[in-house]
Protein backbone atom coordinates (compact mmCIF):
# COMPACT_ATOMS: atom_id res chain seq x y z
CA UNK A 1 81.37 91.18 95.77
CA UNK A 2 82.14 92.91 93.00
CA UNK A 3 81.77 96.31 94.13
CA UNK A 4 83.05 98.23 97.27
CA UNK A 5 81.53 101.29 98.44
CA UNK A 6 83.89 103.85 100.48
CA UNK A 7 83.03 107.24 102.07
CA UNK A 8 84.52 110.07 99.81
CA UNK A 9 86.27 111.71 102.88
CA UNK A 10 88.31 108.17 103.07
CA UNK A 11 89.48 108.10 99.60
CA UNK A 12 91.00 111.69 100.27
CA UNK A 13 92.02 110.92 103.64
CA UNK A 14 94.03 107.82 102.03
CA UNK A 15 95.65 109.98 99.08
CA UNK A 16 96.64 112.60 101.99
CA UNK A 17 98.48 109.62 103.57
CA UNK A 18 99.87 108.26 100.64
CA UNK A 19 101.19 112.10 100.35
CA UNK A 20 102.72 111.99 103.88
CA UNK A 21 104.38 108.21 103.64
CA UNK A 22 105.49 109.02 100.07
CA UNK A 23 109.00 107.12 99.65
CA UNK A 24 107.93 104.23 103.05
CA UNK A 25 105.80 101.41 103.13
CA UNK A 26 101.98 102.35 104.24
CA UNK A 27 99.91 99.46 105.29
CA UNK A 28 96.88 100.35 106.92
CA UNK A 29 92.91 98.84 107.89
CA UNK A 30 89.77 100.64 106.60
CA UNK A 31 86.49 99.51 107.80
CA UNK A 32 84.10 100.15 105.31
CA UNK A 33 82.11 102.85 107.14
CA UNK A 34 84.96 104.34 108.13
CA UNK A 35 86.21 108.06 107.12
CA UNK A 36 89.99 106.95 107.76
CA UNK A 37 92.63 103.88 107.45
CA UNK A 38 94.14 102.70 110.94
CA UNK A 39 97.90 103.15 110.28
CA UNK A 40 101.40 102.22 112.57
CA UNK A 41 100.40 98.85 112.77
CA UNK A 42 103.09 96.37 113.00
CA UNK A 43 102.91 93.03 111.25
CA UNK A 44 101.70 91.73 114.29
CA UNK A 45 99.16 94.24 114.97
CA UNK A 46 97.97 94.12 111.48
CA UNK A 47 97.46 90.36 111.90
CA UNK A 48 95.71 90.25 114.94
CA UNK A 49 93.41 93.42 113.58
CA UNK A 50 92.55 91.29 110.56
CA UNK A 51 91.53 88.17 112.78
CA UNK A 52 89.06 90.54 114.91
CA UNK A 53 87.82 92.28 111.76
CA UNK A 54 87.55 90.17 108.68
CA UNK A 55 85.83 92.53 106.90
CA UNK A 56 88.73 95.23 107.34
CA UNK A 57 90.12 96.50 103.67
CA UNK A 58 93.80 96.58 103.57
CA UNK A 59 95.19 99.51 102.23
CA UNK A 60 98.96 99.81 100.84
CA UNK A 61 101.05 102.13 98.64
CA UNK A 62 103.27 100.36 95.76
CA UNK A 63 106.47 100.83 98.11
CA UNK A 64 108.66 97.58 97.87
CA UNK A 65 108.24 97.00 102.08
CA UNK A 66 104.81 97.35 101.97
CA UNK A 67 103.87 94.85 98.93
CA UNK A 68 106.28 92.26 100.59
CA UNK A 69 104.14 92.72 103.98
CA UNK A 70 100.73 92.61 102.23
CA UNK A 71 101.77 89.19 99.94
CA UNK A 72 103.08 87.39 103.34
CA UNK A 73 99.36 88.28 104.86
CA UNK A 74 96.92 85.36 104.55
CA UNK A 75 95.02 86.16 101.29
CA UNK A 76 91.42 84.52 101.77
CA UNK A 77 89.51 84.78 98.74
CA UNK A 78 86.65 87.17 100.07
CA UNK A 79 89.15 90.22 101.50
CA UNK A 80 89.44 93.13 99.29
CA UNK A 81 92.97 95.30 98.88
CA UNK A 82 93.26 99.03 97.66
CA UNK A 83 96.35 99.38 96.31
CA UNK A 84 97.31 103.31 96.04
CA UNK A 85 98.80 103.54 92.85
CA UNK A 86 100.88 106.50 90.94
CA UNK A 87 100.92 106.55 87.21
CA UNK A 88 103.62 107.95 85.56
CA UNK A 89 102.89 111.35 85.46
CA UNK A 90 102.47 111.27 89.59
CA UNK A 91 99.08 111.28 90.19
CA UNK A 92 97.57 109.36 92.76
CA UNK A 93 94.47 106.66 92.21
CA UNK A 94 93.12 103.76 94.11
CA UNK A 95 92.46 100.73 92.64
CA UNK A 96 90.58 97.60 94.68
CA UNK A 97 90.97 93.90 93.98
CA UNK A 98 90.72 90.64 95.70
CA UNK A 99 93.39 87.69 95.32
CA UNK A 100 91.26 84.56 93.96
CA UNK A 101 93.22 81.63 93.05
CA UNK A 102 96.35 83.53 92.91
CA UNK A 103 94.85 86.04 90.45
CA UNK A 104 94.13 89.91 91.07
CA UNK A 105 90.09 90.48 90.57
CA UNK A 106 89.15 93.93 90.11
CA UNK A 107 86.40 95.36 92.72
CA UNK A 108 84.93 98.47 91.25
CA UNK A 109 85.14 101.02 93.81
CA UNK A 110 82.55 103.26 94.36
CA UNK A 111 82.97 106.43 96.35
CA UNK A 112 79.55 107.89 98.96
């Protein structure tokens, strides 16, 4: 899989959260028909959630507690990550990948 499809109203509902959790980790679950991320998940949670749905996409922001919780998650070859990213001049982007062999692969994401 080299491509992802996501519903528009996700993408924004993802930057809004971003927005909100600017400064603390956000690690969330978006199923891929879905028009928002399931948030407030402990690590626990967000295992367990992952187990029942392996096709869930994690979602995180580049905040130091969040990348920790993402790299201690099980990376299987097939999930795909959106990372919320800010360039330097503070805008807001999402960029998808999956972890093969230890290596980022870029998913192009494509937005319904």
């Amino acid at each position: 899989m080299n491509r992802l499809t996501i519903r528009r109203a996700a993408s924004y509902r993802i930057i809004t959260r971003a927005l909100e959790f600017e400064g603390r980790a956000l690690v969330g679950l978006l199923q891929t028909d879905a028009d928002d991320c399931e948030t407030g998940l402990d690590p626990d949670q967000l295992r367990a959630r992952l187990d029942a749905n392996p096709d869930a996409i994690i979602v995180y922001n580049q905040q130091a507690d969040a990348m920790s919780l993402v790299d201690s998650l099980d990376a299987k070859p097939d999930r795909v990550y959106i990372e919320i990213e800010q360039d330097t001049k503070g805008v807001l982007g999402l960029y998808a990948h999956r972890r093969v062999a230890g290596e980022r692969e870029t998913v192009e994401l494509v937005y319904q």
